[in-house]
N, C-alpha and C. Protein backbone atom coordinates (compact mmCIF):
# COMPACT_ATOMS: atom_id res chain seq x y z
N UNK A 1 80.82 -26.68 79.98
CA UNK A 1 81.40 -26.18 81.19
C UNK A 1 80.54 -25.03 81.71
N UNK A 2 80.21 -24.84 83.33
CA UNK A 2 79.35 -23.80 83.49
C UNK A 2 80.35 -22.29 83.53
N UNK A 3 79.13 -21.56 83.70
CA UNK A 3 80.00 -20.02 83.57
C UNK A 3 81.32 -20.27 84.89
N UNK A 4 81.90 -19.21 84.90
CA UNK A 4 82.54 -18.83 85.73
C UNK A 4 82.66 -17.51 86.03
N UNK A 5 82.35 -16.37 85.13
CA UNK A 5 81.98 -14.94 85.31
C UNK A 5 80.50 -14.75 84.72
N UNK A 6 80.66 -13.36 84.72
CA UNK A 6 79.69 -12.91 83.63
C UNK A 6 79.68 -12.64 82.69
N UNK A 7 78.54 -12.57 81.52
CA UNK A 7 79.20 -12.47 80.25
C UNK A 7 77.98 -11.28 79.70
N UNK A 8 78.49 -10.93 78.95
CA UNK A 8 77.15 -10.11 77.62
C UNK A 8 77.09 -10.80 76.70
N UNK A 9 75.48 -11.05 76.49
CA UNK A 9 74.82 -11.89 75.83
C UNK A 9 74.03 -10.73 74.45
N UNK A 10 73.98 -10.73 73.28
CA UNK A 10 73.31 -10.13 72.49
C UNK A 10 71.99 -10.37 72.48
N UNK A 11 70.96 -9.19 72.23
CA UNK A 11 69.46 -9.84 73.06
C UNK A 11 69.15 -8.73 71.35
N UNK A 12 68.20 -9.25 70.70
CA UNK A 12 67.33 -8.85 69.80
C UNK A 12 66.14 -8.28 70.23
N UNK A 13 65.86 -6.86 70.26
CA UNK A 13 64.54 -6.38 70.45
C UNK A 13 63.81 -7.17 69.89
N UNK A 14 63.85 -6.56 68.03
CA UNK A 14 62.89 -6.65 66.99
C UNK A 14 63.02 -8.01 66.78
N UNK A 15 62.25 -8.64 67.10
CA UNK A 15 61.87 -10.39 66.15
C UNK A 15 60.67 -10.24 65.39
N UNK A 16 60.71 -9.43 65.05
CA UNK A 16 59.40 -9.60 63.83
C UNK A 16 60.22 -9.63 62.27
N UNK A 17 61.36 -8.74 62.41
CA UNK A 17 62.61 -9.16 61.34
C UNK A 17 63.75 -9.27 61.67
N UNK A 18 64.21 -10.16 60.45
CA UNK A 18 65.01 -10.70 60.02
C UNK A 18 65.56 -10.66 58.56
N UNK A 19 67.28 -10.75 58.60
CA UNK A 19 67.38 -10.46 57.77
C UNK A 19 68.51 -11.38 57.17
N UNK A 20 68.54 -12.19 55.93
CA UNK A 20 69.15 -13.27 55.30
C UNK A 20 69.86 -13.16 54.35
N UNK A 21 71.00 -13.53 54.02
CA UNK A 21 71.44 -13.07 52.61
C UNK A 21 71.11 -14.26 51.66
N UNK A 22 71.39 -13.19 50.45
CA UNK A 22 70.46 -14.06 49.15
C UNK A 22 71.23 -14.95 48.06
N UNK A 23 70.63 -15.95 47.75
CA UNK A 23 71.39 -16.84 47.05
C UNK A 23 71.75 -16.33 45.66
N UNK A 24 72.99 -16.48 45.19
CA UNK A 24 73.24 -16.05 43.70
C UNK A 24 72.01 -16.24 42.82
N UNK A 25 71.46 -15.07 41.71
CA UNK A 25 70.83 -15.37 41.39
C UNK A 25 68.85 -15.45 41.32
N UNK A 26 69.43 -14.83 42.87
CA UNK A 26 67.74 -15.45 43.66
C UNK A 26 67.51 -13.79 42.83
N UNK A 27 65.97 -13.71 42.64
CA UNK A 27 65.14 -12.61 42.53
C UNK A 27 63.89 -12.95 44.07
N UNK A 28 64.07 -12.65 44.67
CA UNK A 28 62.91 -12.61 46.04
C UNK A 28 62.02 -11.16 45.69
N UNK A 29 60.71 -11.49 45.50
CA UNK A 29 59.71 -10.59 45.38
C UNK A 29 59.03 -10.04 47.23
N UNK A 30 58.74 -8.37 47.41
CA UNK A 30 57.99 -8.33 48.72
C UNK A 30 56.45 -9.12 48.96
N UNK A 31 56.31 -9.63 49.96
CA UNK A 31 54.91 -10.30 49.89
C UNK A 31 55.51 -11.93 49.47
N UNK A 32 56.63 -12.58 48.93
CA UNK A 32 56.46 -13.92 48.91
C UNK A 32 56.93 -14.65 50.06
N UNK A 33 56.61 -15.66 50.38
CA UNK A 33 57.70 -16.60 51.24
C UNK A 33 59.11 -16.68 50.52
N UNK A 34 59.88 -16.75 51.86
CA UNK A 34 61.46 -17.09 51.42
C UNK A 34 61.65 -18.52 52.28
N UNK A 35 62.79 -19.41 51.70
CA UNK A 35 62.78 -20.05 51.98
C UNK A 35 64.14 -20.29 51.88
N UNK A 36 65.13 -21.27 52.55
CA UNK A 36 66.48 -20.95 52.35
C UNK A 36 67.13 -22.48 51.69
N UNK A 37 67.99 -22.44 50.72
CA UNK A 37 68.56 -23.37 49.75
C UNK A 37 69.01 -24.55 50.81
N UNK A 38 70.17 -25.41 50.42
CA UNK A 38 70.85 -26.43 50.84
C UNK A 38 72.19 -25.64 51.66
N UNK A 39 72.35 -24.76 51.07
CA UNK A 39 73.75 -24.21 51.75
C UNK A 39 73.24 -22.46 52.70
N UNK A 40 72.24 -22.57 53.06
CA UNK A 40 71.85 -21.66 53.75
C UNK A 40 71.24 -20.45 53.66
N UNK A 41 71.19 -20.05 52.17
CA UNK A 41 71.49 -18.71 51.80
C UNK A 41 69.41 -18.35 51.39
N UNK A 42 68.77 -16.94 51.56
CA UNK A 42 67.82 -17.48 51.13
C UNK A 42 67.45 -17.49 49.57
N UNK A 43 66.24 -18.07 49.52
CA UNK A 43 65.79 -17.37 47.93
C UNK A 43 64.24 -17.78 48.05
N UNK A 44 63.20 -17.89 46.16
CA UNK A 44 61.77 -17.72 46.81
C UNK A 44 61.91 -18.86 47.23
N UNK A 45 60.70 -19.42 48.06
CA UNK A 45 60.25 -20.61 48.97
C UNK A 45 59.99 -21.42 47.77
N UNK A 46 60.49 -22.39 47.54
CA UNK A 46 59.85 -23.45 46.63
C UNK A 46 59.84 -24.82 47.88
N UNK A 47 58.72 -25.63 46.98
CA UNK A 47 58.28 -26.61 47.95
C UNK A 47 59.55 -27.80 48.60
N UNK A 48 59.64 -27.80 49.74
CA UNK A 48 60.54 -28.62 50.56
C UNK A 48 61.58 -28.00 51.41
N UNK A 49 61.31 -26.89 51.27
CA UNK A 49 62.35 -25.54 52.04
C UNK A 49 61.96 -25.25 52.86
N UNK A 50 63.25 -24.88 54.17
CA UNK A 50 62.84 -24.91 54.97
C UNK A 50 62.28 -23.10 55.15
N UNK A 51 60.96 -22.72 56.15
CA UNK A 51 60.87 -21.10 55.44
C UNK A 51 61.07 -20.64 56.85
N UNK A 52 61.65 -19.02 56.41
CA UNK A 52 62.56 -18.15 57.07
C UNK A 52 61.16 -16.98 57.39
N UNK A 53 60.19 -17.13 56.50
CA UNK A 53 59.05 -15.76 56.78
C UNK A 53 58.85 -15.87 55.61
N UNK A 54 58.09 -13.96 55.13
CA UNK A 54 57.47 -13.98 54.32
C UNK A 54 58.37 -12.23 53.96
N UNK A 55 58.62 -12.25 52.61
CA UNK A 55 59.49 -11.06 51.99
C UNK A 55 58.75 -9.71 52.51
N UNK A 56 59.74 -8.74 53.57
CA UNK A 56 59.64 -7.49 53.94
C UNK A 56 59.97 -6.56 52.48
N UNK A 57 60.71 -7.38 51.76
CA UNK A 57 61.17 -6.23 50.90
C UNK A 57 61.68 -6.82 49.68
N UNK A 58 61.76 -6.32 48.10
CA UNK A 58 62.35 -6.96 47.34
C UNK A 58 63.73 -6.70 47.64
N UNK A 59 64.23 -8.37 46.66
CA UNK A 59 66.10 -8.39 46.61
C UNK A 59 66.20 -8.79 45.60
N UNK A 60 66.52 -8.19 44.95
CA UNK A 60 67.12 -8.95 43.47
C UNK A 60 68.60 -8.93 43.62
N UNK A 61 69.05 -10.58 43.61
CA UNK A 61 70.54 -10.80 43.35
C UNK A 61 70.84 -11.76 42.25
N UNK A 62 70.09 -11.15 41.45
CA UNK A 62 69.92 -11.55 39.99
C UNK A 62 71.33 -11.97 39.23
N UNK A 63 72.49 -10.87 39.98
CA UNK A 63 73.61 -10.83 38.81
C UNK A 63 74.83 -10.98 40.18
N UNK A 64 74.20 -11.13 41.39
CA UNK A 64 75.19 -11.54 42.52
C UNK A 64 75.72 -12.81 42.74
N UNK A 65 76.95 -12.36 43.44
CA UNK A 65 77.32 -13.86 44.12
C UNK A 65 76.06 -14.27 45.63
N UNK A 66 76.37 -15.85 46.09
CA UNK A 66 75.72 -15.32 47.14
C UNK A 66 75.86 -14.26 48.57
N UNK A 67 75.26 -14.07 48.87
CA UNK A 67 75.13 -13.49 50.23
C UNK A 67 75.53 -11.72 49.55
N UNK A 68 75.82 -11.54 48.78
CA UNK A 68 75.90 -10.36 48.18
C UNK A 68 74.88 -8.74 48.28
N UNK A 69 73.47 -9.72 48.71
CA UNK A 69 72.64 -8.36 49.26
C UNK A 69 72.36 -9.91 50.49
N UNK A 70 71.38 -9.11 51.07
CA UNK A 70 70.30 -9.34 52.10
C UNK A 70 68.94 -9.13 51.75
N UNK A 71 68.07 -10.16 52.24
CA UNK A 71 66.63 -9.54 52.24
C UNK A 71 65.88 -9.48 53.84
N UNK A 72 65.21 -8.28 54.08
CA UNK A 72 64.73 -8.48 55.50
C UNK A 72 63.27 -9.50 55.37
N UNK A 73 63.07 -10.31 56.34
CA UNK A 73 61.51 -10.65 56.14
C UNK A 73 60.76 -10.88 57.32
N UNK A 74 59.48 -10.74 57.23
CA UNK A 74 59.11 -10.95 58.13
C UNK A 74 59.00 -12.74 58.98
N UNK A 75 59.17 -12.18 60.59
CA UNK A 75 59.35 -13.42 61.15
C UNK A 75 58.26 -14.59 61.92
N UNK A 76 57.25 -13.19 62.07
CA UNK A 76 56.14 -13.59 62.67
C UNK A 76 54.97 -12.94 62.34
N UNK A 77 53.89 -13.15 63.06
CA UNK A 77 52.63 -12.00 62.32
C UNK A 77 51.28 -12.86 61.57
N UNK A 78 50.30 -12.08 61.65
CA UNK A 78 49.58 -12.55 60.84
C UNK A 78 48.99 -11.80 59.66
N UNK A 79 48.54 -12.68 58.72
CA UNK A 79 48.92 -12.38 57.15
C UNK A 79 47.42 -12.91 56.54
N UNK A 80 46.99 -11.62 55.46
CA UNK A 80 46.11 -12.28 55.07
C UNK A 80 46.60 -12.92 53.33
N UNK A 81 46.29 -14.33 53.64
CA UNK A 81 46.47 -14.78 52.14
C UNK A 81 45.44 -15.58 51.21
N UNK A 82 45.37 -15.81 50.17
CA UNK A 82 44.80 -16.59 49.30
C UNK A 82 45.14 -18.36 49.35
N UNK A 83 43.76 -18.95 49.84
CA UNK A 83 44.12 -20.22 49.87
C UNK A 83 42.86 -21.13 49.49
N UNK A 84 42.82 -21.56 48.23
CA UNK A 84 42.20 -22.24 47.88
C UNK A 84 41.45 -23.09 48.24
N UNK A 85 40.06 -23.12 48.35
CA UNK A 85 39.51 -24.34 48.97
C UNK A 85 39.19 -23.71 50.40
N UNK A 86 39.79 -22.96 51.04
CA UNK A 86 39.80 -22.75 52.62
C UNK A 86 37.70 -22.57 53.32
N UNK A 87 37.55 -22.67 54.27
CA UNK A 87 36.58 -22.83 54.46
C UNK A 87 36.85 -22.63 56.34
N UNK A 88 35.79 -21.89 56.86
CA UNK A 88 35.86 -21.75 58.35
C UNK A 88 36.35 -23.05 58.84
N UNK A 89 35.67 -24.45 58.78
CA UNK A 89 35.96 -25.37 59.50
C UNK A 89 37.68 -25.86 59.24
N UNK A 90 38.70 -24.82 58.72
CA UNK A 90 40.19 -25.15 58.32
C UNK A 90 40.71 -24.22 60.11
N UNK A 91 40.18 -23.17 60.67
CA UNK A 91 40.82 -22.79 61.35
C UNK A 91 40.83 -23.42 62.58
N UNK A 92 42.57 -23.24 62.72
CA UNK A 92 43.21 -24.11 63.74
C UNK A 92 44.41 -25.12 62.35
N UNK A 93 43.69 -25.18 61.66
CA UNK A 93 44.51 -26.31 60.64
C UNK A 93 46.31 -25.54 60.43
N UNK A 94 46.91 -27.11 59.92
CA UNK A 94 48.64 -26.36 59.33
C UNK A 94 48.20 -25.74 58.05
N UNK A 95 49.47 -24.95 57.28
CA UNK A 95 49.12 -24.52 56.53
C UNK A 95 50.41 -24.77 55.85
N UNK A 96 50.45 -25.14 54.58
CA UNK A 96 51.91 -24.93 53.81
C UNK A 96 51.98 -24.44 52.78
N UNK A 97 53.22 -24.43 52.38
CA UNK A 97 53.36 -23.32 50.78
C UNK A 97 53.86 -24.30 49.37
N UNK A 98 53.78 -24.55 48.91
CA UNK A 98 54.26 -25.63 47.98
C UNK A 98 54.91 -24.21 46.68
N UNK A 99 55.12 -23.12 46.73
CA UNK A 99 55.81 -21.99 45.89
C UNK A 99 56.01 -20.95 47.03
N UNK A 100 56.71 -19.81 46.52
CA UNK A 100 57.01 -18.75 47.29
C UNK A 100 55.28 -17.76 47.21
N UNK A 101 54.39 -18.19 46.46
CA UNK A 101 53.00 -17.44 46.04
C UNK A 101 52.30 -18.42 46.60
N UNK A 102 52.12 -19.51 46.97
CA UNK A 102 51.17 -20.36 46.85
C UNK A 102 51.25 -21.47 48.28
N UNK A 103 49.97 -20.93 49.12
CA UNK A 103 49.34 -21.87 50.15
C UNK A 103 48.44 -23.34 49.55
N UNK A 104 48.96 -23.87 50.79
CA UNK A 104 47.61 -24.92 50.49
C UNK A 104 47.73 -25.76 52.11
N UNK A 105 46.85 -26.86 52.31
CA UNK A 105 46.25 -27.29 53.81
C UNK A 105 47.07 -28.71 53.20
N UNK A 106 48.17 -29.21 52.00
CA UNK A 106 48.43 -30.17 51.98
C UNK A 106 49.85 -30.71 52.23
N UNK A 107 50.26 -31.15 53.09
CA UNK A 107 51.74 -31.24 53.49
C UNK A 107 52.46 -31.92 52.90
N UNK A 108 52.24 -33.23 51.95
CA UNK A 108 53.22 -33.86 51.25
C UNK A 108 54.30 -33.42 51.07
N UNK A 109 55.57 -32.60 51.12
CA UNK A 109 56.48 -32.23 49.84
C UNK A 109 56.24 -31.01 50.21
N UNK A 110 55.56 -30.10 50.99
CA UNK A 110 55.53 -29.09 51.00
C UNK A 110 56.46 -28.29 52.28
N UNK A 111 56.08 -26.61 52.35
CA UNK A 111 56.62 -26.03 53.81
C UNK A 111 56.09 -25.84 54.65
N UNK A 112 55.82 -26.02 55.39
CA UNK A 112 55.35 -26.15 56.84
C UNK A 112 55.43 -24.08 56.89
N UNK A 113 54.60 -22.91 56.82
CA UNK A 113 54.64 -22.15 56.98
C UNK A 113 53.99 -21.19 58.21
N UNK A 114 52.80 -22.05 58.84
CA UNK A 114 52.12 -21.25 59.93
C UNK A 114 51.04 -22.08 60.10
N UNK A 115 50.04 -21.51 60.25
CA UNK A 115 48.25 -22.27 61.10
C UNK A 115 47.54 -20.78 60.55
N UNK A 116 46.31 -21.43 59.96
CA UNK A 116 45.20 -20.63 59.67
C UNK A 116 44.49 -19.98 61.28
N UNK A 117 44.01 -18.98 60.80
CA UNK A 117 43.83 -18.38 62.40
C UNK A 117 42.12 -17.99 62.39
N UNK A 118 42.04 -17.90 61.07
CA UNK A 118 40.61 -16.98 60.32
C UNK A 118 40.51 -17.34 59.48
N UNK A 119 39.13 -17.39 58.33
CA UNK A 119 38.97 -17.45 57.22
C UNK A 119 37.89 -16.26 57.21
N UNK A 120 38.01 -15.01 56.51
CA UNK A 120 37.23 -14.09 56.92
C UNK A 120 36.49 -13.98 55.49
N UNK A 121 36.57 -14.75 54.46
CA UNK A 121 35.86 -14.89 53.18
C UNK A 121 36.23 -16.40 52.20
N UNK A 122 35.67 -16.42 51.64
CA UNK A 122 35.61 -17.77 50.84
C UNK A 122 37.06 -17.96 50.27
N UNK A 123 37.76 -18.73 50.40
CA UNK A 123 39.44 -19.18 49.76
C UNK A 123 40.39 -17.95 50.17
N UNK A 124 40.02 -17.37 51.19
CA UNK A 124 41.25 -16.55 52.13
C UNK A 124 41.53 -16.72 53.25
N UNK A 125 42.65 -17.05 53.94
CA UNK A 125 42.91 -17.25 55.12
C UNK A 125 43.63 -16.14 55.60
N UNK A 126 43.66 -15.83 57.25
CA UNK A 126 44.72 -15.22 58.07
C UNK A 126 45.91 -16.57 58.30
N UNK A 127 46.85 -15.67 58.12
CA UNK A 127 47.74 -17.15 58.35
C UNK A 127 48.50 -16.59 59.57
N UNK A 128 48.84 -17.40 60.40
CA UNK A 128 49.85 -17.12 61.48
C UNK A 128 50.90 -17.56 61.22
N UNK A 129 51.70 -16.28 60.88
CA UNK A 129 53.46 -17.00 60.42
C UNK A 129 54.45 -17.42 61.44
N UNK A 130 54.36 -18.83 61.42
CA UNK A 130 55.65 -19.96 62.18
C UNK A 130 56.49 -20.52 61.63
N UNK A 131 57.75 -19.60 60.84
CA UNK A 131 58.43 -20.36 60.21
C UNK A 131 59.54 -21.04 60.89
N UNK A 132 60.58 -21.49 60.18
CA UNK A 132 61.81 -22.30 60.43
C UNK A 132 61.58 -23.79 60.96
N UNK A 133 60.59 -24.20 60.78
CA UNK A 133 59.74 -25.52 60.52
C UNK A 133 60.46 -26.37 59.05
N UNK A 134 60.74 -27.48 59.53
CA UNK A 134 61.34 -28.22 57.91
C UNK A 134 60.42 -28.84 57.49
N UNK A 135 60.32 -29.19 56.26
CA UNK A 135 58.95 -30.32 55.46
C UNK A 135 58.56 -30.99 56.25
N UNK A 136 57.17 -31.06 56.40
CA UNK A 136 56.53 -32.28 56.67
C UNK A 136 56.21 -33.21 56.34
């Protein structure tokens, strides 16, 4: 149905974070991908998840129920990471995570996490973070 008045709409400055609550259990390290379970909640990125960013901060909800803390992460940005194999002629390429530590250029089973932007040394990439992408 269209409007009929006006309304207030909530508008997010900051989109560079975000912030998720954590699955019972989860330990999320700063610096890993997060990635979020079957029932929504996040924890680390393991391969086939869908990913939320990359950890602003540790959360340990080691001994929680879920949603019990939050972790903020980042939403966008570029990142320099370790990626095996990488080589100038990769930029422009997808990039995925098959662990919450671990890139690679191979999508099977993996997360769809961003696009290489740079390779500014041998097996390191800039990654451009595009998450909320599901497996490819």
């Amino acid at each position: 149905m269209a409007l009929t008045a006006n309304r207030d709409v909530d508008h997010y400055v900051d989109q560079e974070l975000r912030s998720y609550p954590v699955a019972s259990g989860m330990h999320i390290y700063k610096g890993g991908f997060v990635g979020l379970n079957t029932s929504g909640y996040a924890r680390p990125l393991t391969a086939g998840d869908k990913c939320v960013g990359l950890a602003y901060e540790e959360a340990d909800n080691s001994g929680g129920a879920d949603g019990d803390i939050t972790v903020r992460v980042y939403t966008q940005g570029d990142f320099q990471h370790a990626l095996t194999g990488a080589t100038r002629a990769d930029i422009g390429s997808a990039v995925y995570a098959s662990a919450d530590d671990t890139l690679t250029f191979t999508a099977t089973g993996n997360s769809l996490v961003g696009v290489c932007v740079d390779v500014p040394a041998a097996d390191t990439i800039i990654l451009r973070l595009e998450p909320y992408h599901t497996v490819a």
